[in-house]
Protein backbone atom coordinates (compact mmCIF):
# COMPACT_ATOMS: atom_id res chain seq x y z
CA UNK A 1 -39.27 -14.71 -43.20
CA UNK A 2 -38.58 -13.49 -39.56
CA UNK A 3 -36.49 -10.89 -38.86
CA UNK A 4 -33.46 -12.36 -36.45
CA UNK A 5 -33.60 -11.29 -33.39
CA UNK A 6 -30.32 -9.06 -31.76
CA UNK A 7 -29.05 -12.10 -29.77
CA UNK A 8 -28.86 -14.25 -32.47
CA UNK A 9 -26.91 -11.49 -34.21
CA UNK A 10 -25.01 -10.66 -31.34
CA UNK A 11 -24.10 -13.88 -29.42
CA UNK A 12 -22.59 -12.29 -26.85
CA UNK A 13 -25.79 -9.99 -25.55
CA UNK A 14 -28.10 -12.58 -23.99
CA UNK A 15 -24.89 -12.96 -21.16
CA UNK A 16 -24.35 -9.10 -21.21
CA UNK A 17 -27.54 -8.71 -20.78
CA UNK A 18 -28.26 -11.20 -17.90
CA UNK A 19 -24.97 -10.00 -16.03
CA UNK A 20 -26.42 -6.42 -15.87
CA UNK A 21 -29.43 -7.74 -14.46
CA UNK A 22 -27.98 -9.33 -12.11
CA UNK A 23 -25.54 -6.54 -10.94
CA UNK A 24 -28.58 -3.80 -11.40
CA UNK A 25 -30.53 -6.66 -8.60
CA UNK A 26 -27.38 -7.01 -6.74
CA UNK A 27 -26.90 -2.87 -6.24
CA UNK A 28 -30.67 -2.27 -5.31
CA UNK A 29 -30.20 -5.34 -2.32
CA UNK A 30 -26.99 -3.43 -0.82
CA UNK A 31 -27.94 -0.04 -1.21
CA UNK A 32 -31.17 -0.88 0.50
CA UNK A 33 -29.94 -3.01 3.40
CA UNK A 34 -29.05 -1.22 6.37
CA UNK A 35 -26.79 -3.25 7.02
CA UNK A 36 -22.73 -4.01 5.32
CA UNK A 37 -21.69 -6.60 7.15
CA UNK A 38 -20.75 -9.94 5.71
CA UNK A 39 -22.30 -12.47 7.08
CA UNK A 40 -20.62 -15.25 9.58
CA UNK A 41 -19.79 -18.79 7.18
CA UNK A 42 -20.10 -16.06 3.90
CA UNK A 43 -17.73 -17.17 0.90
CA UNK A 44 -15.61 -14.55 0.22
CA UNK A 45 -12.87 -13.81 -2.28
CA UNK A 46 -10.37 -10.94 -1.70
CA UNK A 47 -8.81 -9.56 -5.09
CA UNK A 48 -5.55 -8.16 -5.14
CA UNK A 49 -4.01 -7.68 -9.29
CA UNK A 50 -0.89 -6.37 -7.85
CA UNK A 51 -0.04 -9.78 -5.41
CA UNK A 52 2.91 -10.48 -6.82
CA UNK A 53 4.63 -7.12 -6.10
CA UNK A 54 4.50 -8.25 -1.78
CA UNK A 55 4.89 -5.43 -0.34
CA UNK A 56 3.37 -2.90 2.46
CA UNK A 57 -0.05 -2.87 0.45
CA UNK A 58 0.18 -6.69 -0.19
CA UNK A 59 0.65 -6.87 3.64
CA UNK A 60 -2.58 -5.07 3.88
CA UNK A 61 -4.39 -7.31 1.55
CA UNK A 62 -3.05 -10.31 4.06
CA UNK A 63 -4.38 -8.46 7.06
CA UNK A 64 -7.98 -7.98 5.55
CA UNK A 65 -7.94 -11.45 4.66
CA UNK A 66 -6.82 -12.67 7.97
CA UNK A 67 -9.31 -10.79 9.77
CA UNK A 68 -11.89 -12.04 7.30
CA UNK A 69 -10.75 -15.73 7.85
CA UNK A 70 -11.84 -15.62 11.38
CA UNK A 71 -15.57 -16.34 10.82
CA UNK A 72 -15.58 -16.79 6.70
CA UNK A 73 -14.35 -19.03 4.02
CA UNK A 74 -11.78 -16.68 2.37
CA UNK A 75 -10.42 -17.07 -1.34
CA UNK A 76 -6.79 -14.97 -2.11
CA UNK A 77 -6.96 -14.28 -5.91
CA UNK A 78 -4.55 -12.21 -8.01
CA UNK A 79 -3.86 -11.70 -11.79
CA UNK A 80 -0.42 -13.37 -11.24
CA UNK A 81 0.48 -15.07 -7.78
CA UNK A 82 3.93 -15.39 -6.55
CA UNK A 83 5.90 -18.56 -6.35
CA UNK A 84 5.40 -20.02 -2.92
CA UNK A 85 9.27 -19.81 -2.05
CA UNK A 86 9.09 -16.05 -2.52
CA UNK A 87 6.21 -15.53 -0.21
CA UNK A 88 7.68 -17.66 2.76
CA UNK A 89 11.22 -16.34 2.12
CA UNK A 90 9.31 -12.59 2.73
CA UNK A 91 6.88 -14.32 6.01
CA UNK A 92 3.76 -14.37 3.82
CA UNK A 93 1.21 -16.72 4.64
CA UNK A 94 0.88 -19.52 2.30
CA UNK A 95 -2.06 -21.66 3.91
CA UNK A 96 -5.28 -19.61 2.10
CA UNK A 97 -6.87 -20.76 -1.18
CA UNK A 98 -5.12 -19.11 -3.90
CA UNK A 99 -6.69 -18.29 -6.79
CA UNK A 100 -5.05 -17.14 -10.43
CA UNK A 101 -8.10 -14.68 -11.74
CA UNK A 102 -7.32 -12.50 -14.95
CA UNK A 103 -8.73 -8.69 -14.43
CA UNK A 104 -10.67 -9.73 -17.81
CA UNK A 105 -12.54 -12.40 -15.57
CA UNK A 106 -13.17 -10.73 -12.44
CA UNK A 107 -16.96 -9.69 -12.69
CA UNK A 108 -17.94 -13.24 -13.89
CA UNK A 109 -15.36 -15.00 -11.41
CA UNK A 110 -17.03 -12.47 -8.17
CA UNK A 111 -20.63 -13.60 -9.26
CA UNK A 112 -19.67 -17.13 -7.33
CA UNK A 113 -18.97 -15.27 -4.08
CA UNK A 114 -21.48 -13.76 -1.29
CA UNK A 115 -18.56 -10.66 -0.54
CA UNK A 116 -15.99 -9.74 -2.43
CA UNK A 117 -12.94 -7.37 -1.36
CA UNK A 118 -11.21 -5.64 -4.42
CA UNK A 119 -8.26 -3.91 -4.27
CA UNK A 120 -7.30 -1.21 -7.09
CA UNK A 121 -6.08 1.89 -7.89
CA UNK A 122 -8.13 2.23 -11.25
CA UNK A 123 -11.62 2.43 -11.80
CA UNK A 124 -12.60 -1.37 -11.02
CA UNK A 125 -14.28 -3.78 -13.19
CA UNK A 126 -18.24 -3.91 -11.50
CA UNK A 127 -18.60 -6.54 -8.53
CA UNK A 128 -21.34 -9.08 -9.06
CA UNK A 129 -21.06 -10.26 -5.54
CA UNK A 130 -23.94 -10.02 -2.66
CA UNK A 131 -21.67 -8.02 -0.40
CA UNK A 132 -18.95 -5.61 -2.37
CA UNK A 133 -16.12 -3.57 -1.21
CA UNK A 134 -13.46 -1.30 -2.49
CA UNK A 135 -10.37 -0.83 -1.13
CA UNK A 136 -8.27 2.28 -3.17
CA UNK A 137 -4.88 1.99 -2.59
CA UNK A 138 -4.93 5.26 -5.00
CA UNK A 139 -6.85 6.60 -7.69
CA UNK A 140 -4.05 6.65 -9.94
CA UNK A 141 -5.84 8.79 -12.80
CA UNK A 142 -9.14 10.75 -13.31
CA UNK A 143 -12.31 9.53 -14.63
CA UNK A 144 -12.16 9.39 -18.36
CA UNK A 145 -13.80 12.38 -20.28
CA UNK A 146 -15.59 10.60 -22.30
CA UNK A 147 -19.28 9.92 -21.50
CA UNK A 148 -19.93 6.20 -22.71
CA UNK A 149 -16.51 5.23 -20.59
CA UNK A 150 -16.86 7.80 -17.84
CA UNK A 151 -20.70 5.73 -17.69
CA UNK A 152 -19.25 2.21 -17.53
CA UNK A 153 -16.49 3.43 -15.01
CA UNK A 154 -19.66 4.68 -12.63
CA UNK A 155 -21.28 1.65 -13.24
CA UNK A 156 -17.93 -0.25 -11.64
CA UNK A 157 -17.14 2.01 -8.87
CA UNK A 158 -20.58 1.98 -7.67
CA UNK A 159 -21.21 -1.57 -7.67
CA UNK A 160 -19.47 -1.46 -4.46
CA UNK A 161 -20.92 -0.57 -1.27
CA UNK A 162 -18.25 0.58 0.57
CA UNK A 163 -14.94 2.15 -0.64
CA UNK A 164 -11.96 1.67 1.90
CA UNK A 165 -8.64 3.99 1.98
CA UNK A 166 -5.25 4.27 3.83
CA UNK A 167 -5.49 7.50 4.83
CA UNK A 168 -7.19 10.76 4.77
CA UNK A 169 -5.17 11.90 2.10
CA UNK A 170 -6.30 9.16 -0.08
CA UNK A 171 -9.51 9.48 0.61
CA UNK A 172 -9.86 13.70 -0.42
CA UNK A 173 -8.02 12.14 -3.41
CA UNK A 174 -11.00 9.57 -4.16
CA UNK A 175 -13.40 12.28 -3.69
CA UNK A 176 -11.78 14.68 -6.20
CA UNK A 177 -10.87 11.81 -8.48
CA UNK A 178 -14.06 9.32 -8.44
CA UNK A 179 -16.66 11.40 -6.50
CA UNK A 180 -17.04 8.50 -3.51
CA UNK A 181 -16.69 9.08 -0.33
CA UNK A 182 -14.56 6.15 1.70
CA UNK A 183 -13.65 4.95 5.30
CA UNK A 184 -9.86 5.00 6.40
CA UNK A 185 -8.59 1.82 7.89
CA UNK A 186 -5.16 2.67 8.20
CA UNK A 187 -2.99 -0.47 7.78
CA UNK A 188 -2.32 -3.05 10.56
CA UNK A 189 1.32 -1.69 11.96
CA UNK A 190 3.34 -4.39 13.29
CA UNK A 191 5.15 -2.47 16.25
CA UNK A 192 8.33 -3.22 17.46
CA UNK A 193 9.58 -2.93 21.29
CA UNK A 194 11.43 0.40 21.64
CA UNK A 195 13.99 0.40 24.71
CA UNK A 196 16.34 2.58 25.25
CA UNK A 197 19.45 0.63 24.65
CA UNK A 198 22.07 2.30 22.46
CA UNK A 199 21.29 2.11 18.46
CA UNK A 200 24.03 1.89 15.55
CA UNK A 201 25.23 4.33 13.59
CA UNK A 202 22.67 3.49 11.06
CA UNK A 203 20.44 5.04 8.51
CA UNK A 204 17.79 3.34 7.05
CA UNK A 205 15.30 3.27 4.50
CA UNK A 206 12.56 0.69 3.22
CA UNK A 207 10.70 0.65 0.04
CA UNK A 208 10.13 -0.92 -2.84
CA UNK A 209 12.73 -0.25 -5.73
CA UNK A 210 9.97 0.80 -8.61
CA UNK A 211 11.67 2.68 -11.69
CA UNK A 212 8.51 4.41 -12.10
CA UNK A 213 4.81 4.34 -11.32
CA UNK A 214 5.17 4.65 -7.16
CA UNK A 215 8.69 5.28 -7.05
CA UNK A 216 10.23 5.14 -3.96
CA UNK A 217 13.24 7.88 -5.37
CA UNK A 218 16.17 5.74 -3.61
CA UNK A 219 18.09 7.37 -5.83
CA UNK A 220 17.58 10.79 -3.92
CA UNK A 221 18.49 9.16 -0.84
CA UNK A 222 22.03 7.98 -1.76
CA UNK A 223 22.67 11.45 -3.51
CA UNK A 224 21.85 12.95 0.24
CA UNK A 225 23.92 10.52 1.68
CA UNK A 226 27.22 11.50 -0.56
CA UNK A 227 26.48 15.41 0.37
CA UNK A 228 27.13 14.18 4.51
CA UNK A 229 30.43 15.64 5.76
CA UNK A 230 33.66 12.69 5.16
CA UNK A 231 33.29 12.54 9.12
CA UNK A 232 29.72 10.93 8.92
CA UNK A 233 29.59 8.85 5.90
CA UNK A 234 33.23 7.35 7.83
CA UNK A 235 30.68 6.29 10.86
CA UNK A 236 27.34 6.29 9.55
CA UNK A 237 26.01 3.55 7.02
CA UNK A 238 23.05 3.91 4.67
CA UNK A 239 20.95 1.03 4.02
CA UNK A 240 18.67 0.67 1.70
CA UNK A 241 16.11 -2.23 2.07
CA UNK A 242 12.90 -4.11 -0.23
CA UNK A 243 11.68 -6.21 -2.35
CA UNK A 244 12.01 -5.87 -6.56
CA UNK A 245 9.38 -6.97 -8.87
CA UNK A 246 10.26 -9.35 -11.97
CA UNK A 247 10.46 -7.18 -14.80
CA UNK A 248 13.12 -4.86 -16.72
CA UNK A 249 12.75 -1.40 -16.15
CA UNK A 250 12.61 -2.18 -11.83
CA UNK A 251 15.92 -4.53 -12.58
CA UNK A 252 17.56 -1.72 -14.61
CA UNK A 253 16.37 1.16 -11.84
CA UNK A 254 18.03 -1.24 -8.94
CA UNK A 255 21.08 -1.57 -10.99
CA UNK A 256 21.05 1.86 -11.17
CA UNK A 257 21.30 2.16 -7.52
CA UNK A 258 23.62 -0.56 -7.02
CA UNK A 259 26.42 1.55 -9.28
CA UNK A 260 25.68 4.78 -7.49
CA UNK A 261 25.92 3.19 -4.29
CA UNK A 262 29.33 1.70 -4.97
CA UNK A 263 32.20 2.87 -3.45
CA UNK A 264 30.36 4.26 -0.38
CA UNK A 265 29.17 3.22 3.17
CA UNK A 266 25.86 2.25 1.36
CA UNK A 267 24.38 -1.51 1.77
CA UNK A 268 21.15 -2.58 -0.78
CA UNK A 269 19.10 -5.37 0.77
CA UNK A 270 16.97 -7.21 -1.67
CA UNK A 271 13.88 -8.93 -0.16
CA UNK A 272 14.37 -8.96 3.11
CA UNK A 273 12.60 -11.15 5.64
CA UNK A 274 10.11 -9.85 8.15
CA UNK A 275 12.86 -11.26 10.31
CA UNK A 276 15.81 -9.26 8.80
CA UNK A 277 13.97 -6.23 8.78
CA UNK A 278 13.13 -6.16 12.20
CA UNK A 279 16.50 -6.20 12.93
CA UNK A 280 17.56 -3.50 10.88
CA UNK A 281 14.31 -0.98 12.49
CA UNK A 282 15.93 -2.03 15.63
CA UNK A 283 19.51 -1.02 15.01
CA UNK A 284 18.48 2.24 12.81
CA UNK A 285 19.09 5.52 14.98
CA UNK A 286 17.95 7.23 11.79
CA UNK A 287 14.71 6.56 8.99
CA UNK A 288 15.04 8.66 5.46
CA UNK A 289 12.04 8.55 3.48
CA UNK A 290 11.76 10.14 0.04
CA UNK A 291 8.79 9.50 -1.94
CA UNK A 292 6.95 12.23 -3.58
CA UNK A 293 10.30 14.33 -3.99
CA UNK A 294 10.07 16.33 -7.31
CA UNK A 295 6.87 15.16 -7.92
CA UNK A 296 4.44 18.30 -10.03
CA UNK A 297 1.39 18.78 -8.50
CA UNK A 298 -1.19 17.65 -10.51
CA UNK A 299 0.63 13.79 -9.62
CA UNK A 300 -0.81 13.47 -5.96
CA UNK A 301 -0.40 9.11 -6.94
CA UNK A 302 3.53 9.55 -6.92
CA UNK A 303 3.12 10.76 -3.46
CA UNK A 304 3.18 8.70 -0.25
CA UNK A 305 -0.11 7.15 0.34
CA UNK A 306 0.07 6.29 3.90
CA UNK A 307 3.77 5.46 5.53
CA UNK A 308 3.29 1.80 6.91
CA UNK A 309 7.00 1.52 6.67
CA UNK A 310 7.90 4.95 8.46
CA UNK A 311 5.47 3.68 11.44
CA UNK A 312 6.82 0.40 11.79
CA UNK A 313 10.42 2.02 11.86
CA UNK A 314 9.06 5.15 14.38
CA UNK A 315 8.20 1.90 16.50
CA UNK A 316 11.90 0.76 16.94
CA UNK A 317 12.80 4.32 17.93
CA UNK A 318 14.32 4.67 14.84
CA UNK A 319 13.71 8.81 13.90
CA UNK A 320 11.73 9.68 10.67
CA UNK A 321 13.26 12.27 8.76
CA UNK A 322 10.80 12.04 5.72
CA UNK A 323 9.56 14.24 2.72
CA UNK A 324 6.59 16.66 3.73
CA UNK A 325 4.17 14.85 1.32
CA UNK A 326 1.26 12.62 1.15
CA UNK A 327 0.09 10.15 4.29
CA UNK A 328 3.72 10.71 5.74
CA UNK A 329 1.93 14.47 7.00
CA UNK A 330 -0.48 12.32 9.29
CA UNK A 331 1.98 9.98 10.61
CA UNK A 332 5.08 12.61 11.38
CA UNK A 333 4.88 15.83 13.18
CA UNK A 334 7.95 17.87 14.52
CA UNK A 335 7.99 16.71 18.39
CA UNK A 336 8.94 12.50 16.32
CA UNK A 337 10.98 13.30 13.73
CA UNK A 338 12.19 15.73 10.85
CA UNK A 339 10.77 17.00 7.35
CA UNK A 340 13.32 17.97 4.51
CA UNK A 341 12.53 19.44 0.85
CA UNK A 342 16.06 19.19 -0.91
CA UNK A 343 19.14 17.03 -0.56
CA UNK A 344 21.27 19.63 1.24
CA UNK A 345 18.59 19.77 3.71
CA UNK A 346 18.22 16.12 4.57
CA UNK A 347 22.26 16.09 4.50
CA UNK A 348 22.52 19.15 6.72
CA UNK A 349 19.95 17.93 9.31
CA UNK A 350 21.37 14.57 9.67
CA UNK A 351 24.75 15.85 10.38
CA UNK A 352 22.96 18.07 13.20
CA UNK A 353 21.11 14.77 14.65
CA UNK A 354 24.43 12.80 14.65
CA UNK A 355 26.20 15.03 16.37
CA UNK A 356 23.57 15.04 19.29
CA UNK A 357 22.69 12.43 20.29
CA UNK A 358 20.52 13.46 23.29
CA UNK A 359 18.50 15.12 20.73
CA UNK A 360 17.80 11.99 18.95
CA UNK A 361 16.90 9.78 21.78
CA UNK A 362 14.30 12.40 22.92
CA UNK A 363 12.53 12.71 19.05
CA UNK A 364 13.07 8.45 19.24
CA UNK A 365 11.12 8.08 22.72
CA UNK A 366 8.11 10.43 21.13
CA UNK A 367 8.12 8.59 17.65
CA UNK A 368 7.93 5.54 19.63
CA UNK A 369 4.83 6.26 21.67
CA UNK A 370 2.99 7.91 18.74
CA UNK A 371 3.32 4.62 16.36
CA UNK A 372 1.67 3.19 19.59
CA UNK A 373 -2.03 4.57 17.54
CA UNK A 374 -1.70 2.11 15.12
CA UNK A 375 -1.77 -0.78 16.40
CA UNK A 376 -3.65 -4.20 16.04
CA UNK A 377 -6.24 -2.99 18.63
CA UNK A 378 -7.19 0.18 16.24
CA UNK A 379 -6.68 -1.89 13.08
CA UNK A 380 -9.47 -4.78 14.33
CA UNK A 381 -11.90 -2.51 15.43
CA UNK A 382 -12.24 -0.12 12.06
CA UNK A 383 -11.87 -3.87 10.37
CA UNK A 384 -15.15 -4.92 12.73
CA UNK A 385 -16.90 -2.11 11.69
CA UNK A 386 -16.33 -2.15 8.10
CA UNK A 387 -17.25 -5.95 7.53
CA UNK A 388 -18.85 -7.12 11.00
């Protein structure tokens, strides 16, 4: 009687073992080809897990696509998409082919595609496409210690070709973290007009309102904002603006907010509309920014990972007064705006900016014509080079 053979045993091994193949054959072709580029008319999907959230890096997702869409056929897949209503309440575009693809799916769902654009901030599931590329929002944790999952986790990471990051300081992260070295396209900044008509007595900050994982620490903001003399808080309103995702703990976290908030000169905008929040950048005289506050060390993914919202306020002439941590280091320096490391600090030197107003309009012109880097121009041309 024959002995069976190990795929009869094991159904499952004959696909296994034709999907290595294939991503083995697929590594050797782009490691060996000169050139990254994907190719004009290419099929391409661009993975996002996190869609749903919309926000700044969902915005960046967009932009890749968009510049994509210019010369490819471009597929917008997610774990979980958004309801339609959502995105064009928040100025999303809804025209592109959206796709629902579990993260379970993803390497048998990329095989279909000649490029594929992943977005992720853990070790990624392995690319079968012609044409792969990484984009690391963060490495949220370290390569696993073990050696059979530390192996598999290689085998994803370096299915892709290139590996794309925000900033440098995501990028010395990804080194440290996953060993790869990356390119920074810094996100696609939609600048406002500064001029120098007079701005409200307005403070303003914009971020998401997580509970955890990337926490935006809100909650630091409005305790600054009760330590301002009775004088400013009487004259100067706080507003705190972004979008919420659909589950508990982010609900119970806003809530939070919402009851510390009562009582005081402090407004919390849910979802706001590109629109809306153009208008608030333009009437803010003032931008807090808090994230990575009391964060330990050895948690660099709690930190700011670039500061798309900071820039796009900076644009307005609206003055960043942020938290000396993460991307926000490359964005702010001290002839645009102000760093802070505790409460009293932030309170104190908004009291000083307040009172002089010269002061402000001078750090507003600079942070104004510094956003000015970031651009579309800047944000096209990395984009070119990247992906042709």
């Amino acid at each position: 009687m024959a002995t069976p053979t190990r795929n009869l045993r094991f159904p499952g091994f004959r696909e296994k073992a034709r999907k290595s193949a294939v991503l083995f054959r697929r590594q050797v072709t782009q490691w060996a080809t000169a050139d990254s580029s994907v190719p004009t008319g290419a099929n391409v999907l661009v993975y996002n897990p996190y869609i749903s959230v919309l926000g700044g890096g969902e915005r960046y997702t967009f932009a890749l696509a968009a510049h994509l869409r210019q010369r490819c056929e471009v597929t917008l897949a997610s774990q979980t998409l958004p309801p339609l209503e959502r995105m064009r309440k928040l100025e999303f575009p809804t025209t592109y082919v959206f796709k629902e693809i579990p993260l379970a799916y993803f390497s048998e769902v990329s095989e279909d595609y000649d490029a594929v654009v992943n977005v992720t901030t853990i070790p990624p599931a392995p690319s079968l496409a012609r044409q792969s590329f990484l984009v690391v929002q963060f490495p949220e944790r370290p390569l696993d210690p073990r050696l059979s999952i530390r192996l598999r986790q290689y085998f994803g990471i370096w299915s892709y070709r290139r590996c794309i990051v925000y900033s440098d300081f995501v990028g010395r992260w990804l080194r440290l973290r996953w060993h790869r070295r990356s390119t920074v396209l810094h996100p696609l900044i939609k600048l406002g007009a500064f001029d120098s008509s007079p701005k409200q007595n307005l403070i303003l900050s914009v971020g998401r309102f997580f509970a955890s994982r990337h926490c935006k620490r809100q909650d630091v903001l409005i305790e600054a904002y009760k330590m301002l003399p009775r004088t400013i808080r009487d004259t100067w309103r706080l507003v705190l603006a972004g979008g919420v995702a659909d589950n508990e703990e982010d609900f119970a976290y806003l809530k939070r907010l919402q009851q510390d908030a009562a009582g005081h000169n402090i407004e919390i905008d849910i979802d706001v509309p590109q629109s809306r929040l153009e208008e608030l950048y333009r009437r803010a005289s003032l931008f807090w920014h808090a994230t990575g506050f009391g964060r330990l060390t050895t948690e660099p993914e709690k930190a700011e990972h670039f500061g798309m919202t900071t820039l796009e306020a900076m644009s307005f002439g609206a003055v960043p007064m942020v938290f000396p941590d993460g991307g926000q280091l490359e964005i702010v320096t001290p002839s645009v705006g102000l760093f802070w490391r505790t409460t009293t600090e932030l309170a104190q030197l908004t009291e000083r900016l307040a009172e002089n107003p010269e002061h402000r309009r001078a750090l507003a012109r600079n942070a104004a014509e510094a956003s000015k880097v970031y651009g579309g121009s800047h944000f096209h041309q990395v984009s070119a080079d990247v992906f042709g």
